[in-house]
N, C-alpha and C. Protein backbone atom coordinates (compact mmCIF):
# COMPACT_ATOMS: atom_id res chain seq x y z
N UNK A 1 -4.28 72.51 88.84
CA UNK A 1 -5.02 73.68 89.29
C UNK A 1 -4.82 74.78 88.26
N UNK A 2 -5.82 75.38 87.75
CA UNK A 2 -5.62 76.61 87.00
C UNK A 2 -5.49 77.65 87.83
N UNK A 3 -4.69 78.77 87.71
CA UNK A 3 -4.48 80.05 88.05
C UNK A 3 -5.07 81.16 87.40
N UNK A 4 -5.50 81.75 88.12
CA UNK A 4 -6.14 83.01 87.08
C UNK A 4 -6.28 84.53 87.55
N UNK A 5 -5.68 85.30 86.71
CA UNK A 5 -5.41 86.32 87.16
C UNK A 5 -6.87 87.46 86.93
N UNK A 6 -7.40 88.37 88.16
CA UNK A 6 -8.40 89.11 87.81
C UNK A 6 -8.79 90.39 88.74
N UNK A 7 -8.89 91.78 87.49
CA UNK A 7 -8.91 92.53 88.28
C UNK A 7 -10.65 92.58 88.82
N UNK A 8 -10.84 93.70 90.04
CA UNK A 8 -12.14 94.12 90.44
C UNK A 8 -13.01 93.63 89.14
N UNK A 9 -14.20 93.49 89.77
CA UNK A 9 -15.32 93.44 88.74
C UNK A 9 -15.44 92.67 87.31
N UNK A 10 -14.15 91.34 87.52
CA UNK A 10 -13.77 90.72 86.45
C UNK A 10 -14.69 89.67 86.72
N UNK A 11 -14.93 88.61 86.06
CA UNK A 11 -15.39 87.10 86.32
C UNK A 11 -14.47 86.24 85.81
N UNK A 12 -15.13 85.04 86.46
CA UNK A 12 -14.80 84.01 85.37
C UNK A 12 -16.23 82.51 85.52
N UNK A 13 -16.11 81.89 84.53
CA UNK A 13 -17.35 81.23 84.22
C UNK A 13 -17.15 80.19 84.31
N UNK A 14 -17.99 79.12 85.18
CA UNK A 14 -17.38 77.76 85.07
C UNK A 14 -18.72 76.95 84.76
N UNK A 15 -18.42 76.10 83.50
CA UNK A 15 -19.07 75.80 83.04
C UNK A 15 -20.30 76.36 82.53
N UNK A 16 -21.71 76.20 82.46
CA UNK A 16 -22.77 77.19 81.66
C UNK A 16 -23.40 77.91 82.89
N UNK A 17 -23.45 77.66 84.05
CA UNK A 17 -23.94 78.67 85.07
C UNK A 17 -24.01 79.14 86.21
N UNK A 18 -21.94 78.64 86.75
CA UNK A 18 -21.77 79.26 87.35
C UNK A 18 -20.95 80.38 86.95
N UNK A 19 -20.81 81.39 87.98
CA UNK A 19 -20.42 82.72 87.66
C UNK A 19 -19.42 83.32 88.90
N UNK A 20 -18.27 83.43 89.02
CA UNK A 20 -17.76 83.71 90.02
C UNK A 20 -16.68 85.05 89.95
N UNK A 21 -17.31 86.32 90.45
CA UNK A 21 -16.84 87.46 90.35
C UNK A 21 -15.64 88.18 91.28
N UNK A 22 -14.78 88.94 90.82
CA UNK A 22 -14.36 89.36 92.36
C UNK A 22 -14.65 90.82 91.97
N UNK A 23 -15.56 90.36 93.70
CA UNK A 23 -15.85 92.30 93.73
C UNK A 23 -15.33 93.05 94.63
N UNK A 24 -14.15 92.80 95.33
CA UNK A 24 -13.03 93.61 95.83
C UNK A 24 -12.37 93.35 96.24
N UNK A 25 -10.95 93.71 96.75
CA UNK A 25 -9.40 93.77 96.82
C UNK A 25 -8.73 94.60 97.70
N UNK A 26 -8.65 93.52 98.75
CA UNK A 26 -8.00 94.98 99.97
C UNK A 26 -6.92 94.13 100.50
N UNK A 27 -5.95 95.01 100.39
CA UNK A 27 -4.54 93.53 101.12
C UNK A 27 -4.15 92.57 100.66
N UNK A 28 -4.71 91.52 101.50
CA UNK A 28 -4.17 90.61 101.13
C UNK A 28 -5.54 89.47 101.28
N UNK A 29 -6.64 90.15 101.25
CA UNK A 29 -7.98 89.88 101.09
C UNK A 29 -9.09 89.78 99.46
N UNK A 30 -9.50 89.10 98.68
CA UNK A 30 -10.17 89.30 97.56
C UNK A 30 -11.63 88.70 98.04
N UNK A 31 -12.68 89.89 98.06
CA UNK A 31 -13.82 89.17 98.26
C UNK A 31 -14.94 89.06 96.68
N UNK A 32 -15.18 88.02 96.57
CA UNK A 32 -15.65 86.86 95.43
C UNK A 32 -17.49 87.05 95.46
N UNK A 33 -18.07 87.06 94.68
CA UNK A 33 -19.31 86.66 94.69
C UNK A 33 -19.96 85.65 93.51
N UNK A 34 -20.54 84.54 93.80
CA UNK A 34 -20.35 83.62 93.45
C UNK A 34 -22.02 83.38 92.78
N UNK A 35 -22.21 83.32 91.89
CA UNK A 35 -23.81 82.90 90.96
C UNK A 35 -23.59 81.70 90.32
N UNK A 36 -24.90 80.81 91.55
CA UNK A 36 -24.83 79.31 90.90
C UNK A 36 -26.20 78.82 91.23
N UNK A 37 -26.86 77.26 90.10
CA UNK A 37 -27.80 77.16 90.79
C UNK A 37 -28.32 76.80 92.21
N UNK A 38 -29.18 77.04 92.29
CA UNK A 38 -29.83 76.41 93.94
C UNK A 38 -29.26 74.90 94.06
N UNK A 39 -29.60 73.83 93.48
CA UNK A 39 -28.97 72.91 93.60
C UNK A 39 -27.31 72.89 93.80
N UNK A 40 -26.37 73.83 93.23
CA UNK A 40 -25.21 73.17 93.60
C UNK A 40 -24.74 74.18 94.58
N UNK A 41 -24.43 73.13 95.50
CA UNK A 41 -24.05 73.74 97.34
C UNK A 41 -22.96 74.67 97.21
N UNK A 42 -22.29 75.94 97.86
CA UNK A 42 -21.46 76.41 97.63
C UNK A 42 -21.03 76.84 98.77
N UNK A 43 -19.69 76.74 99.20
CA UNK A 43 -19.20 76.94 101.01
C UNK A 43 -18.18 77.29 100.91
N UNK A 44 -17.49 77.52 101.86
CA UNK A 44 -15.88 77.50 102.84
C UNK A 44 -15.55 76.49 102.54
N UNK A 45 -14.55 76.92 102.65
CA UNK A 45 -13.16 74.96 102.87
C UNK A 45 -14.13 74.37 103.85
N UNK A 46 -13.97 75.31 105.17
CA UNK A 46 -13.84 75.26 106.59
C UNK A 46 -15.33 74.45 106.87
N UNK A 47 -16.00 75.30 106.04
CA UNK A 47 -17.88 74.72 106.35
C UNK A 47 -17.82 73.34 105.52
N UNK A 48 -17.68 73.42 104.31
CA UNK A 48 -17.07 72.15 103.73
C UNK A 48 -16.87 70.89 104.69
N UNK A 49 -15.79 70.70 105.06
CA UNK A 49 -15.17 70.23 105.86
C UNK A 49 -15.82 69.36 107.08
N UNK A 50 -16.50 70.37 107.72
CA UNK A 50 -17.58 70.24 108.67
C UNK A 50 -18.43 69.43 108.31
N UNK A 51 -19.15 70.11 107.51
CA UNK A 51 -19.97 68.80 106.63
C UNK A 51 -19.75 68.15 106.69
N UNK A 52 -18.62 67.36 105.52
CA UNK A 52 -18.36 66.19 105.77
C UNK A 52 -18.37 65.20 107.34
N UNK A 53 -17.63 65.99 108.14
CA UNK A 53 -16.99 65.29 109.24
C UNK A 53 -18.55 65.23 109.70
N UNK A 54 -19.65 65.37 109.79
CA UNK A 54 -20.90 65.27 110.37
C UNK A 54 -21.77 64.18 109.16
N UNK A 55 -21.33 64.05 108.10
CA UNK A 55 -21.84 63.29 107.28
C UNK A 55 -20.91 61.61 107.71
N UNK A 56 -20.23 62.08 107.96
CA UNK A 56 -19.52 60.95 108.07
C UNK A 56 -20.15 60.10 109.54
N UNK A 57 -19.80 61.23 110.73
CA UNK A 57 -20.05 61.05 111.96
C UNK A 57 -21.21 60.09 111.81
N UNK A 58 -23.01 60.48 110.93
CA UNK A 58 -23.98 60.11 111.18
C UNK A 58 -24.12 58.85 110.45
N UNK A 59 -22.80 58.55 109.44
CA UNK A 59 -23.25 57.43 108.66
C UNK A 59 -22.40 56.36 109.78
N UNK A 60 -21.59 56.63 110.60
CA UNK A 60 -20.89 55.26 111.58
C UNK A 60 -22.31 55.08 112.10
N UNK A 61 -22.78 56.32 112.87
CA UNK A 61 -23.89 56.10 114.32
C UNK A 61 -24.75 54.89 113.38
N UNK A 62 -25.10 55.56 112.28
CA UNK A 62 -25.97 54.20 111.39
C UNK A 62 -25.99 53.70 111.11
N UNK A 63 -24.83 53.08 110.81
CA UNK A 63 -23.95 51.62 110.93
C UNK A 63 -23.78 51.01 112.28
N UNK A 64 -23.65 51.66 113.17
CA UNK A 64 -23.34 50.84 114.35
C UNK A 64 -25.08 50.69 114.72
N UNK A 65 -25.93 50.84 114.80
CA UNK A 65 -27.19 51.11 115.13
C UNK A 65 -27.78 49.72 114.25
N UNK A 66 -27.36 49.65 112.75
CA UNK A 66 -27.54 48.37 111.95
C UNK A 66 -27.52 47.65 112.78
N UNK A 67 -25.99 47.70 113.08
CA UNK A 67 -25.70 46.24 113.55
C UNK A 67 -25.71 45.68 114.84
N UNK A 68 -26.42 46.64 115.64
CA UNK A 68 -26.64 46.32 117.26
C UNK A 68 -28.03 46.13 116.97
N UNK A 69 -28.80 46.30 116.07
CA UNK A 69 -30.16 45.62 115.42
C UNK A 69 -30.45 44.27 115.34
N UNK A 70 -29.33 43.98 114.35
CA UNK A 70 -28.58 42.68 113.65
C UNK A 70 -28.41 41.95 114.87
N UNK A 71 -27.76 42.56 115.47
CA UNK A 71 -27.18 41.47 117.03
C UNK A 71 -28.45 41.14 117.74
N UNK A 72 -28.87 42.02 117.85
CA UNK A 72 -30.29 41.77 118.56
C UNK A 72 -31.13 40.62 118.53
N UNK A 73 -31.33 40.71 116.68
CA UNK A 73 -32.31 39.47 115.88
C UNK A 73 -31.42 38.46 116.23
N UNK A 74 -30.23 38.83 115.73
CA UNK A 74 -29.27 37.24 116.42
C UNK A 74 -29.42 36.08 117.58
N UNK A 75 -29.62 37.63 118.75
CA UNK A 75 -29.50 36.92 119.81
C UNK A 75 -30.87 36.38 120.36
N UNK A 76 -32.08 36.82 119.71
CA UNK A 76 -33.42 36.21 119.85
C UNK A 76 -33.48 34.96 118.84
N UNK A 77 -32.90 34.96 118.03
CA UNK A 77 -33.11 33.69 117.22
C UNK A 77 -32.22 32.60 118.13
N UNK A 78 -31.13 32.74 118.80
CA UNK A 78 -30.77 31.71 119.73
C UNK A 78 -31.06 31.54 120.56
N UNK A 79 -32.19 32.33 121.56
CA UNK A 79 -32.70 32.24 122.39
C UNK A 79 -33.79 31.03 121.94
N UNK A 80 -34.67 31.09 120.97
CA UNK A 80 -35.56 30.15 120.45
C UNK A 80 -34.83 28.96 120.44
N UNK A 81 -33.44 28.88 120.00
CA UNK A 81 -33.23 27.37 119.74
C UNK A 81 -32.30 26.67 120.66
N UNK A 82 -32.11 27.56 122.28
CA UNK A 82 -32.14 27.20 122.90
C UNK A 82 -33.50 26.16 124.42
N UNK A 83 -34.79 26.97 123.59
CA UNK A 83 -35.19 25.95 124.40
C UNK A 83 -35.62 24.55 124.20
N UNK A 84 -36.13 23.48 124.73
CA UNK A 84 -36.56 22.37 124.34
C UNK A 84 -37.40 22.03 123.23
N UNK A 85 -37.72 21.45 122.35
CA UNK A 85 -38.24 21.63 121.33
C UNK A 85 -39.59 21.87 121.80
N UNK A 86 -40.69 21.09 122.69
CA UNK A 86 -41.94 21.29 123.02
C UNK A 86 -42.28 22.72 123.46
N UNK A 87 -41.37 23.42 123.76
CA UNK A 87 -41.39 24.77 124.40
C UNK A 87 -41.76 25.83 122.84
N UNK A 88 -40.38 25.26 122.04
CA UNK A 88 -40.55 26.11 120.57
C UNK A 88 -41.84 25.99 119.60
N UNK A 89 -42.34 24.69 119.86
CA UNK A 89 -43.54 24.87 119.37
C UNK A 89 -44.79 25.36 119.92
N UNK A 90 -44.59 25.34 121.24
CA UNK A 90 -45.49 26.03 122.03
C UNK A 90 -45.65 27.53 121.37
N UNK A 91 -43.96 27.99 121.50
CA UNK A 91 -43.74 29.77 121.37
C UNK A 91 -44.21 29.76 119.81
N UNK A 92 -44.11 28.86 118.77
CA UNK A 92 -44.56 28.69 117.56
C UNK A 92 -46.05 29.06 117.23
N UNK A 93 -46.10 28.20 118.06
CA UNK A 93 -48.02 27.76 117.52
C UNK A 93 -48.83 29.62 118.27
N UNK A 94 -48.05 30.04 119.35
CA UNK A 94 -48.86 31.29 119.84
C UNK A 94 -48.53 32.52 119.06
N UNK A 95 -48.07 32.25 118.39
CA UNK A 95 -47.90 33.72 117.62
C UNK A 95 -48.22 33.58 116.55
């Protein structure tokens, strides 16, 4: 981790365009203002965080959703080869 020391109205530059200022100092408080492009996201730990845990959340639901899909086709494909063969070609030939 770099450390960096800065008074009011100082910056510092990361990489070619972001820009991250502090524009004031009270306590034990430094509030920051931050110039970056539209594309790169910029948050809280806290919002951060969140994110993730909701990125995450929606990629199980869509995984489990796969595969209760999956089960599904499964369980219709054994349904077919459970019946008698004259039956499967019946269900064959009508569709």
């Amino acid at each position: 981790m770099l450390v960096l020391s800065r008074h009011r109205d100082e910056k510092i530059i990361i990489g070619d365009n972001i820009i991250v200022t502090v524009v004031d100092i009270r306590r034990d408080r430094v509030r920051l203002g931050i110039t970056a492009p539209a594309h790169i996201p910029v948050h809280r730990e806290e919002v951060y965080e969140a994110i993730q845990r909701e990125k995450r959340a929606a990629a199980r639901k869509q995984k489990e959703a796969a595969q209760a899909e999956a089960g599904d086709k499964a369980a219709k494909g054994s349904e077919s080869s459970t019946r008698p063969p004259e039956e499967q070609d019946k269900a064959t030939s009508e569709s």
